[in-house]
Protein backbone atom coordinates (compact mmCIF):
# COMPACT_ATOMS: atom_id res chain seq x y z
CA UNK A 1 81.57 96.23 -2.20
CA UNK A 2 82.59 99.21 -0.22
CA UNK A 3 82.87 100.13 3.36
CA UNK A 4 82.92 103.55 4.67
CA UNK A 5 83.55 104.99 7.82
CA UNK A 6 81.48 107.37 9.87
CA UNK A 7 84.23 110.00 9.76
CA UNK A 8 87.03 111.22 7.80
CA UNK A 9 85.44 108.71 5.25
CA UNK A 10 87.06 111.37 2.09
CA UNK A 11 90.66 111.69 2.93
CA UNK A 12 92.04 107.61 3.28
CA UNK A 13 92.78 105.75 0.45
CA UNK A 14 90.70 102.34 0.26
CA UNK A 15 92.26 98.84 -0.27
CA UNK A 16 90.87 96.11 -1.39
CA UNK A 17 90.85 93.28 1.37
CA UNK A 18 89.09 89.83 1.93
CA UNK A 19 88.44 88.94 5.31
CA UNK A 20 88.89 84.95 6.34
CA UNK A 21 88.74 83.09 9.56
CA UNK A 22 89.63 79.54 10.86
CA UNK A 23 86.69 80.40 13.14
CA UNK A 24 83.26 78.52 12.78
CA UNK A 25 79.56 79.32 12.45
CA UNK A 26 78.42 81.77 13.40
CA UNK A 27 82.21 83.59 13.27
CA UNK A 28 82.35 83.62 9.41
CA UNK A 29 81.44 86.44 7.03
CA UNK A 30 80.84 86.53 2.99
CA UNK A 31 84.26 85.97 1.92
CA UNK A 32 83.53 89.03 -1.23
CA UNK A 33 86.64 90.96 -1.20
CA UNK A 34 85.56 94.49 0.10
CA UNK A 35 87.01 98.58 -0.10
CA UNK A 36 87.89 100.18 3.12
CA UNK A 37 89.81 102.92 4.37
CA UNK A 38 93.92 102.17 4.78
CA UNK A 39 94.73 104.25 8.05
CA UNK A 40 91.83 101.36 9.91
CA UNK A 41 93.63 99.58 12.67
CA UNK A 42 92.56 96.97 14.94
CA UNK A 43 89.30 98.48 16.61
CA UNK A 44 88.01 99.69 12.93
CA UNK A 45 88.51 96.60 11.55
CA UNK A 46 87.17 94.98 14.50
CA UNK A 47 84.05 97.26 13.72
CA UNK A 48 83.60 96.19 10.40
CA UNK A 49 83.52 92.44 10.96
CA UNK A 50 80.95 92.39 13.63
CA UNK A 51 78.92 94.71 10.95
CA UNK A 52 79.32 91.66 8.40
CA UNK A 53 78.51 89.03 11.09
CA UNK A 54 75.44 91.31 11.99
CA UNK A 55 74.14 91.65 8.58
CA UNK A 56 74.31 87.67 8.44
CA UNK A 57 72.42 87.30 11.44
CA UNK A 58 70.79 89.86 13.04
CA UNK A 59 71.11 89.27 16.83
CA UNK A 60 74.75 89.32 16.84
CA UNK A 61 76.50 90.75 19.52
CA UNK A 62 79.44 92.96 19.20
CA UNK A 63 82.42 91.15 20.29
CA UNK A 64 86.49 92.57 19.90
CA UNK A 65 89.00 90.68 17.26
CA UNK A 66 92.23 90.62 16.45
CA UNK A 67 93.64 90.37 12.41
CA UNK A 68 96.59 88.80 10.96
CA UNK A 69 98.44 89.35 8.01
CA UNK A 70 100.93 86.84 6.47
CA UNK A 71 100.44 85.27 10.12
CA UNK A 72 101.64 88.39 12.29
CA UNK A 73 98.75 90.32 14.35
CA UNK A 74 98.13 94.00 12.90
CA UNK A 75 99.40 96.29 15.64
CA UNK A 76 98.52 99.69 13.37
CA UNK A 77 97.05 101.01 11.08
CA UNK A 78 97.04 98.92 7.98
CA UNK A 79 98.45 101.50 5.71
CA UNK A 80 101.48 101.90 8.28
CA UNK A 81 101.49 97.60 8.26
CA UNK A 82 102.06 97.37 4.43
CA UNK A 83 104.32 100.12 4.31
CA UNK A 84 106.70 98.28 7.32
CA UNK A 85 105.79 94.65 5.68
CA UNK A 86 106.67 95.75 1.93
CA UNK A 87 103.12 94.36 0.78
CA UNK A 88 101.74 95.84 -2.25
CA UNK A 89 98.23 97.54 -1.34
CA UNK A 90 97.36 96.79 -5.71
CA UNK A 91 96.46 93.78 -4.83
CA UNK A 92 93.30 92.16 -2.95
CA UNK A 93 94.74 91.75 0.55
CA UNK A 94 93.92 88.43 2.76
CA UNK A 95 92.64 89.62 6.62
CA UNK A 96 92.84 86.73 8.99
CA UNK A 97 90.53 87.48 12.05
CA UNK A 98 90.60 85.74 15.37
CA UNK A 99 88.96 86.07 19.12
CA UNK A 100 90.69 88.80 20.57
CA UNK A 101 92.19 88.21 24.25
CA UNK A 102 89.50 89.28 26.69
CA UNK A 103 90.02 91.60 29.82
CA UNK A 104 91.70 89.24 33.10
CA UNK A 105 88.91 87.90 35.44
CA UNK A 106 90.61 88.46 38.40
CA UNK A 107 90.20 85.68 41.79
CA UNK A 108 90.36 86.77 45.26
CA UNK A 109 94.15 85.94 46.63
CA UNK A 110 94.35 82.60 48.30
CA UNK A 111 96.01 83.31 51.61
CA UNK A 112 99.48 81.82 52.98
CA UNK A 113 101.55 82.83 56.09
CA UNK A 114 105.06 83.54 54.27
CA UNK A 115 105.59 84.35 50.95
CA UNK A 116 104.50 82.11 47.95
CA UNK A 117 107.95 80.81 46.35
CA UNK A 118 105.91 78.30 43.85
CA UNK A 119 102.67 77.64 41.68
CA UNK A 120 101.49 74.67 39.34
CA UNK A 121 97.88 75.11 37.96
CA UNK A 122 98.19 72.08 35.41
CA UNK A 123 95.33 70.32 37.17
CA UNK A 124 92.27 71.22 36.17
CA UNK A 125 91.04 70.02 39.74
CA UNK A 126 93.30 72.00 42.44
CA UNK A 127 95.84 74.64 42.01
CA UNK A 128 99.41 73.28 44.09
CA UNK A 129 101.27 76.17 46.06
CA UNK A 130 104.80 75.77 47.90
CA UNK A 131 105.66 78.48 50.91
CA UNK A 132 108.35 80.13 52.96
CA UNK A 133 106.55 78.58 55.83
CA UNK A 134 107.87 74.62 54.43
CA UNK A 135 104.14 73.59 53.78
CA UNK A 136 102.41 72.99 50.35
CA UNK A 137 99.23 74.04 50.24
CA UNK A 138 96.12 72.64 47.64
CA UNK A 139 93.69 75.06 46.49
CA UNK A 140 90.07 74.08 45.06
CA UNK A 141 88.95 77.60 44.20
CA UNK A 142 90.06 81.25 45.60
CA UNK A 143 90.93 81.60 48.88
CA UNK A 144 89.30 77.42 49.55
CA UNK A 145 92.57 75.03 50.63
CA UNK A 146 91.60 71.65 50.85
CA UNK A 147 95.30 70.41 51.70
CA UNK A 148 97.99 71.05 53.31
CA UNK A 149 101.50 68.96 53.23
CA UNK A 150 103.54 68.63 56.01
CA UNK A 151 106.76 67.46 56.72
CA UNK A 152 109.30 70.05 55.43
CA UNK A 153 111.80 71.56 57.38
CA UNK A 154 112.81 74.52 55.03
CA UNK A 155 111.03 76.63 52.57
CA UNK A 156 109.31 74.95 49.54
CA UNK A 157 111.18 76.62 46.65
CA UNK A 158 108.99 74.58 43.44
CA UNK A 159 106.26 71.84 43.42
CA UNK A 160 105.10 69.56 40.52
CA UNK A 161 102.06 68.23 40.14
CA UNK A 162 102.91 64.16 38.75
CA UNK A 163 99.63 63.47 38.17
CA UNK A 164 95.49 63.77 38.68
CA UNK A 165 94.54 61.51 37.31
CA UNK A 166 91.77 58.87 38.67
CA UNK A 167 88.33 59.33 40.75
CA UNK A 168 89.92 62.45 42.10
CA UNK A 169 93.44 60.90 43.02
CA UNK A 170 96.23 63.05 42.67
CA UNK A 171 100.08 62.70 43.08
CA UNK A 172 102.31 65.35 43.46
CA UNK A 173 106.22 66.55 44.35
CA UNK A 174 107.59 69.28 46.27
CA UNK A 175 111.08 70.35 46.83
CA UNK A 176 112.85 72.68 49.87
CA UNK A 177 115.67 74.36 51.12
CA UNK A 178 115.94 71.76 53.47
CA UNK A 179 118.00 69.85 50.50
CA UNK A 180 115.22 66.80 50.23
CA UNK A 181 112.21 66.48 47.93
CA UNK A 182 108.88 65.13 48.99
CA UNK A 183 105.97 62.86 47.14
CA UNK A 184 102.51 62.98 48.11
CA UNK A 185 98.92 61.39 47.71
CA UNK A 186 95.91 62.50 47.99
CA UNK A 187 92.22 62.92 46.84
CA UNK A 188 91.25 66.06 44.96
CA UNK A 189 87.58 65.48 45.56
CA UNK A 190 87.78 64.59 49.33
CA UNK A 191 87.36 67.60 51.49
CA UNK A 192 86.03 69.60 54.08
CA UNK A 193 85.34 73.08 55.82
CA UNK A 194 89.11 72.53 57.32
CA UNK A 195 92.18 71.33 55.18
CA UNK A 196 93.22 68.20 55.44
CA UNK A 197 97.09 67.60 56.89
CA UNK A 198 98.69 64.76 54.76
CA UNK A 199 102.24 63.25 55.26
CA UNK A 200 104.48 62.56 52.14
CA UNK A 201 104.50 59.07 51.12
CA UNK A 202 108.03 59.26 50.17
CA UNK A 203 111.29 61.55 51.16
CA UNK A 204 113.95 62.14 48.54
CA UNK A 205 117.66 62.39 49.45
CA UNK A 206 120.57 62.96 47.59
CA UNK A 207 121.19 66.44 46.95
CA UNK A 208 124.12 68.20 48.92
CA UNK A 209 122.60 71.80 48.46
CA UNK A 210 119.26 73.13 48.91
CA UNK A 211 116.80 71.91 45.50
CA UNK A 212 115.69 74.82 43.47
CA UNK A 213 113.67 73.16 40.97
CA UNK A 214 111.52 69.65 39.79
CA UNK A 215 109.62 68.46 37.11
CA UNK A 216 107.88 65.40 36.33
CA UNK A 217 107.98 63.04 33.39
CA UNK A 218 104.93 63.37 31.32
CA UNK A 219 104.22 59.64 32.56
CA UNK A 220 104.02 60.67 35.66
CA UNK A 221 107.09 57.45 36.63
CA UNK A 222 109.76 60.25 37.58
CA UNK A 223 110.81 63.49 38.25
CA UNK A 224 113.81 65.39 37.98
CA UNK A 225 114.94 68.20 40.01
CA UNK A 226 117.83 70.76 40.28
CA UNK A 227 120.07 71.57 43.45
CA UNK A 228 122.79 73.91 44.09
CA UNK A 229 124.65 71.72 44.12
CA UNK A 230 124.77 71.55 40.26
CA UNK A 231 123.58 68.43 39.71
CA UNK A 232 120.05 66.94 38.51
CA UNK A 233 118.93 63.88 40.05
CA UNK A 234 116.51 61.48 38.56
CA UNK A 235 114.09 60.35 40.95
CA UNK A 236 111.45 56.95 41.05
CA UNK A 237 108.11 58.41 42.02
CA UNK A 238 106.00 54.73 42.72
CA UNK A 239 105.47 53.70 46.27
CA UNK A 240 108.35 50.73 46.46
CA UNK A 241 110.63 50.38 44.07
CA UNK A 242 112.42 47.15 43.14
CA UNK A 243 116.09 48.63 41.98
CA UNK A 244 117.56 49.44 45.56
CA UNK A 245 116.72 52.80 45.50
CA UNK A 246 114.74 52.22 48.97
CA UNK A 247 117.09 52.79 51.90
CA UNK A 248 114.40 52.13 54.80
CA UNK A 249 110.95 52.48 55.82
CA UNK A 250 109.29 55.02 58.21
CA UNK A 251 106.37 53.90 60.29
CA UNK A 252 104.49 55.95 63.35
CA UNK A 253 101.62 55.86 65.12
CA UNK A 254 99.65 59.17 66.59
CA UNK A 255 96.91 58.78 68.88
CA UNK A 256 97.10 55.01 69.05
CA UNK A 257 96.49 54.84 64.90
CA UNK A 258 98.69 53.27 62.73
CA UNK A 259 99.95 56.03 59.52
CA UNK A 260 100.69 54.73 56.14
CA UNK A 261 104.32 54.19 55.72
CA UNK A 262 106.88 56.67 54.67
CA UNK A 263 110.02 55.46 52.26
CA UNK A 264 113.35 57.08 52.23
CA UNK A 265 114.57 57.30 48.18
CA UNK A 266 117.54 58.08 46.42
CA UNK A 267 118.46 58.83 43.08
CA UNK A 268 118.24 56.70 40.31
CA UNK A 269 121.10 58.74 38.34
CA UNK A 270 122.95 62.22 38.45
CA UNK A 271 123.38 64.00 35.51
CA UNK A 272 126.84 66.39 35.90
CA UNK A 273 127.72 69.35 33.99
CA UNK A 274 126.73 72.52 35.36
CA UNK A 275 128.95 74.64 37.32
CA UNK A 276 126.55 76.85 38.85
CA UNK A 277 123.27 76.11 40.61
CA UNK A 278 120.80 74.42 38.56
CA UNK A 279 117.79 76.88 38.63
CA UNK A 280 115.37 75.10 36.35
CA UNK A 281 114.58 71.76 35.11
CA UNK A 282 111.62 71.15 32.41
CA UNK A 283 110.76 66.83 30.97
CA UNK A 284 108.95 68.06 28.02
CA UNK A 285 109.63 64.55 26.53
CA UNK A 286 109.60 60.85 27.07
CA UNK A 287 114.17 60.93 26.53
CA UNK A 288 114.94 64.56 27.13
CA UNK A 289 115.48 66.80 30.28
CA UNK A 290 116.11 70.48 29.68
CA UNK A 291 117.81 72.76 32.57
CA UNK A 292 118.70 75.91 33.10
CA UNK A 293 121.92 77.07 35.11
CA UNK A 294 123.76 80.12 36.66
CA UNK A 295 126.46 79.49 34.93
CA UNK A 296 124.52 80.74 31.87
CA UNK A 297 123.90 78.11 30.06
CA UNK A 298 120.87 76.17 28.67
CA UNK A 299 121.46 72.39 28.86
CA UNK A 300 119.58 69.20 26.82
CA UNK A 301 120.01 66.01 28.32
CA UNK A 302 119.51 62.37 27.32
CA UNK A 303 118.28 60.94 30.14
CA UNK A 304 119.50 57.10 29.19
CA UNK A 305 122.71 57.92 28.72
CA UNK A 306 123.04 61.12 31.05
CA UNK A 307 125.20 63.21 28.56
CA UNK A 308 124.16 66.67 27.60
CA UNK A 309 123.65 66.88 24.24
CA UNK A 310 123.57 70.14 23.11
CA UNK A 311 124.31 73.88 25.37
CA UNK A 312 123.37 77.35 24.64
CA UNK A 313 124.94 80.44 26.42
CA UNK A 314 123.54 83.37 26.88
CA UNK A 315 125.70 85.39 28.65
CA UNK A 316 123.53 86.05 31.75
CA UNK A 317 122.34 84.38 34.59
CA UNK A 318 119.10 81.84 33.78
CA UNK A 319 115.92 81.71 36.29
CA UNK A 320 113.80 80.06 34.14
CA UNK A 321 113.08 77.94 30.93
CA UNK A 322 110.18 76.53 29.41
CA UNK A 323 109.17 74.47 26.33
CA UNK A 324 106.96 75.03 23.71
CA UNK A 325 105.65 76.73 20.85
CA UNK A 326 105.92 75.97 17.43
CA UNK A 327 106.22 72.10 17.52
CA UNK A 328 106.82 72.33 20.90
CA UNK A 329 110.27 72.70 20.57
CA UNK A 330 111.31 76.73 21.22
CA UNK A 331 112.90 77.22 24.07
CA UNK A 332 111.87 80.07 26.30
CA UNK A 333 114.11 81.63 29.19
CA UNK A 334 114.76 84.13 31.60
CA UNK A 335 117.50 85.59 33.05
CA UNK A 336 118.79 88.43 35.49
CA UNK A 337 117.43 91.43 32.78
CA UNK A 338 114.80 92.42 31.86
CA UNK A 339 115.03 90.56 28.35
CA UNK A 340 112.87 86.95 27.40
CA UNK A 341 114.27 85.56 24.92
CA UNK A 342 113.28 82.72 22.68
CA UNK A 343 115.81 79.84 20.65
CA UNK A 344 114.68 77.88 18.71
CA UNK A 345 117.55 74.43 18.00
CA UNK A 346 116.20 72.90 15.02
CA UNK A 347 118.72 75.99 13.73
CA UNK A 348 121.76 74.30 14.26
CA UNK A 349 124.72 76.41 14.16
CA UNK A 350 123.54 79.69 16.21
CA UNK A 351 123.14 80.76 19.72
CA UNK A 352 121.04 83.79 18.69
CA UNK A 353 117.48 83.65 19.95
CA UNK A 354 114.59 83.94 17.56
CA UNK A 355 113.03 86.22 19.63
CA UNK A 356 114.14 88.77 22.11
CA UNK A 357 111.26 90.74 23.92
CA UNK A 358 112.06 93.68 26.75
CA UNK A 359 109.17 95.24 28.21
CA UNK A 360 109.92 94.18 31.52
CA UNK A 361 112.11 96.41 34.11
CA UNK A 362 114.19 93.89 35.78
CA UNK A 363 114.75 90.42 36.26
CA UNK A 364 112.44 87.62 35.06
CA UNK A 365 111.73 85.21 37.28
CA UNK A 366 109.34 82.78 35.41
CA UNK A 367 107.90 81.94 31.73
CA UNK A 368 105.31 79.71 30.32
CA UNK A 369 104.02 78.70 27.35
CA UNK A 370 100.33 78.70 26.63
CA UNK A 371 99.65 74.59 26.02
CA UNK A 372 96.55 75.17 24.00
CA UNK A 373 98.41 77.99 21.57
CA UNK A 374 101.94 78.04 19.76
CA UNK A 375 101.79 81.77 19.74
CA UNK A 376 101.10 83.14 23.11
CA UNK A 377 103.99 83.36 26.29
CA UNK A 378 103.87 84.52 29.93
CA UNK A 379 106.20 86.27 31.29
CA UNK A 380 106.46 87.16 35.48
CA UNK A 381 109.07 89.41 36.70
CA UNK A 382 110.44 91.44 39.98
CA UNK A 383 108.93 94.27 38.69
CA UNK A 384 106.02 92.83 39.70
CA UNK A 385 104.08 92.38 36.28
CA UNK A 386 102.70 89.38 34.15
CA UNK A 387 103.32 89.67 30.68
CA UNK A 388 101.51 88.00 28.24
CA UNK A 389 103.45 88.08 24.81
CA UNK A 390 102.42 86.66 21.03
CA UNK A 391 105.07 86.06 18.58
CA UNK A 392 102.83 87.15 15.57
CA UNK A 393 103.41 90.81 16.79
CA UNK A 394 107.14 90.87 15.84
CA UNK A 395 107.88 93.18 12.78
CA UNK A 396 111.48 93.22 13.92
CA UNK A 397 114.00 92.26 17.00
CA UNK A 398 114.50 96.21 16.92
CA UNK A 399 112.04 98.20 15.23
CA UNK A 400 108.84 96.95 17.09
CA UNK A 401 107.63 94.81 20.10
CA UNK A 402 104.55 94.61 21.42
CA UNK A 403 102.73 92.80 24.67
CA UNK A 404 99.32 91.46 24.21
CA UNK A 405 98.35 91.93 28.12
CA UNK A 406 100.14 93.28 31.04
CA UNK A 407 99.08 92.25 34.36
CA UNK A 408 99.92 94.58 37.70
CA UNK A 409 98.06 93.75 40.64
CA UNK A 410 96.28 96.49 42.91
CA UNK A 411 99.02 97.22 45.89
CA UNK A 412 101.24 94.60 44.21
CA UNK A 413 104.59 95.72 44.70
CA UNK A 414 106.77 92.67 45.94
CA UNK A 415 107.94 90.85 42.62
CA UNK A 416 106.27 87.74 41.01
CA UNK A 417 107.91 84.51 41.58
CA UNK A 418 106.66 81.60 39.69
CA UNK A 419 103.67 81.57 37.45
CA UNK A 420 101.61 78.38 35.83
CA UNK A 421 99.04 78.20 32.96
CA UNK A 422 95.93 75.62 33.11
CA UNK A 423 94.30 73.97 30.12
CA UNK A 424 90.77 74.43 29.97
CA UNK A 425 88.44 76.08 27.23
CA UNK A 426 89.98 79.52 28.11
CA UNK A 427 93.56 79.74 29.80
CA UNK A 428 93.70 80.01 33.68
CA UNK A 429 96.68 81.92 34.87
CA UNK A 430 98.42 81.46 38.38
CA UNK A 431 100.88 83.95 40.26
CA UNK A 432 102.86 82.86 43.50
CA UNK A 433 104.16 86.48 44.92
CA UNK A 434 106.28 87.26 47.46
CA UNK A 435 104.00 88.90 48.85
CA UNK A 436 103.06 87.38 52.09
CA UNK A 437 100.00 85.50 51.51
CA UNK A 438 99.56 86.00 48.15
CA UNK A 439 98.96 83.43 44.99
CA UNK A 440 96.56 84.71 42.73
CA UNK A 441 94.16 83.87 39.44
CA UNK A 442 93.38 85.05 36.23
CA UNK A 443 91.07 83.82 33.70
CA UNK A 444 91.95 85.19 29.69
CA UNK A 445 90.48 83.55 26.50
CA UNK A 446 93.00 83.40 24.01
């Protein structure tokens, strides 16, 4: 079978490709190899399989794609792809199509008084915001806040949300300037025309410096958070806790009614290594902590024993880390240029990262991993872009990188400060700026 194309349909040699999909019904076509013109890229081809889906059913609307070969996305023309790739064109080539990424569906901003220092849109319930003005702030949709927590006496520099799970109940963590981290309950689903002001159930001290970063175990039992103070303290997150860790009980009354009780915690364990401030903590895993440091190195901890098992130096200064990808085990950072970079320590024996991307003009300030795809990366920065990156793109570390999706807001030109990802059937996207007032959403199917 042969394919031409409306134009210049004489002067491009033709290749013989099959086209295949992991896609179902109705996203498959005849899998009959087929000729078509070598200089296609991405649109042509994109043009050609909505053709085959249309002559398979006939009200089939035109939709964009995106092709892999050998598992990397086609980012030119195929001729120009074989020739870089050193695939033979003699031979019936295998096209992989997927979903392309859609254009953002952009939210209205969800107001605050001072900037936004921290985001986490794991919930698929509430977005969780920290501020400059010491108060975390729950979001049900744009611009809607059904919560705000009190108690703070600095800025909130990073919030975790523990858990939501329940008939709407929902535990989270925030942690300040003011050196002390915070635990709250609430419900999700129980709101009003005017946020609700809730107390923390449960006030965390032990750090000597101001706290720069949590994270919660996946079972929701601790967290962990970073100070500058260079330590990481390990922290019980249930109501009253039978090892000691307890120091006394808060109780007040306003208006004549009694409050729920507020306890005063302190660290189960430190874990010492870093010389610098700790500017990033992740618990991907049930044993392991990873953090990040500004003394330029990436740390893995066992968090039974507290020793750090394993360090990577990069040279630079760290903001960020993440983990994920292929079997959820690369390890994504940035630091204070404009590079991301990706290692990857089941390759024992090299600090090199697997990947090195640099479309960004300055400093990165947060990175996340897409939960629902080993492939895809986000990327904020002081330039005041989102990136969204795909490792199938890389041909080379130094002959060709490419961004799916680059995200600059209208007006935007404070930086980006902290970014989360949400599961659902597409990927949610959520930007805290420091831009007062500002923490934004984006919708992208990927």
């Amino acid at each position: 079978m042969e394919i031409d194309r409306e134009t210049n349909e004489d002067n491009s040699r033709r290749i013989q490709v099959r086209f295949v999909t992991k896609l179902k019904t109705p996203y498959k076509v005849p899998t009959t190899a087929i000729a078509i013109p070598s200089d296609l890229s991405r649109l042509g081809l994109s043009s050609i399989v909505n053709k085959l889906l249309q002559a398979v059913d006939s009200e089939w609307k035109t939709e964009p794609f995106d092709f892999l070969i050998d598992g990397e996305l086609v980012r030119m023309s195929l001729e120009q792809f074989l020739l870089v790739k050193g695939i033979s064109a003699e031979k019936i080539l295998e096209i992989e199509y997927i979903r392309a990424v859609a254009p953002r569906k952009e939210e209205e901003p969800s107001p605050h008084d001072d900037w936004v220092s921290a985001i986490d849109g794991s919930s698929p319930g509430f977005i969780l915001t920290g501020c400059y003005d010491g108060l975390g702030r729950v979001w049900k949709g744009a611009g809607w806040c059904t919560h705000m927590l009190e108690g703070h006496s600095g800025a909130i520099s990073s919030v975790s949300i523990i858990n939501s799970e329940g008939a709407g109940s929902a535990t989270v963590a925030t942690a300040s300037k003011d050196r002390t981290l915070r635990l709250w309950k609430f419900d999700a689903e129980d709101y009003s025309d005017h946020p609700a002001r809730i107390r923390a159930f449960k006030i965390l001290h032990g750090h000597n410096a101001s706290v720069h970063s949590v994270a919660a175990k996946t079972s929701g039992e601790m967290v962990c958070s970073g100070s500058w103070d260079c330590t990481i303290n390990l922290w019980r997150t249930n109501d009253s806790d039978t090892d000691g860790d307890v120091v006394s009980i808060k109780k007040r009354k306003v208006k004549n009614k009694a409050e729920e009780s507020q306890s005063v915690g302190e660290p189960v364990s430190t874990l010492v290594g870093h010389t610098q401030c700790v500017s990033c903590v992740v618990w991907p895993q049930h044993e392991t902590i990873y953090s990040a440091s500004w003394d330029h190195s990436v740390r893995r901890w066992d968090v039974e024993t507290g020793k750090d098992l394993s360090d990577i130096f990069c040279g630079k200064v760290l903001n960020c880390i993440d983990i994920g990808g292929e079997g959820s085990a690369l390890i994504a950072s940035g630091c204070s240029d404009p590079i991301l970079r990706i290692w990857d320590p089941r390759k024992p024996g090299t600090s090199a990262p697997v990947f090195q991307f640099s479309s960004h003009t300055s400093w990165i300030s947060a990175c996340k991993w897409i939960n629902r795809s080993s492939f895809h990366l986000l990327s904020s920065s002081y330039d005041g872009k989102v990136m969204l990156w795909d490792l199938r793109t890389a041909v080379s570390y130094s002959l060709y990188f490419h961004y799916l999706a680059m995200y600059y807001m209208p007006n935007q030109k404070k930086p980006f400060v902290s970014l989360d990802t949400a599961l659902t059937n597409s990927f949610c996207m959520a930007v805290a700026s420091c831009y007062h007032g500002y923490a934004q959403g984006q919708g992208i199917m990927c």
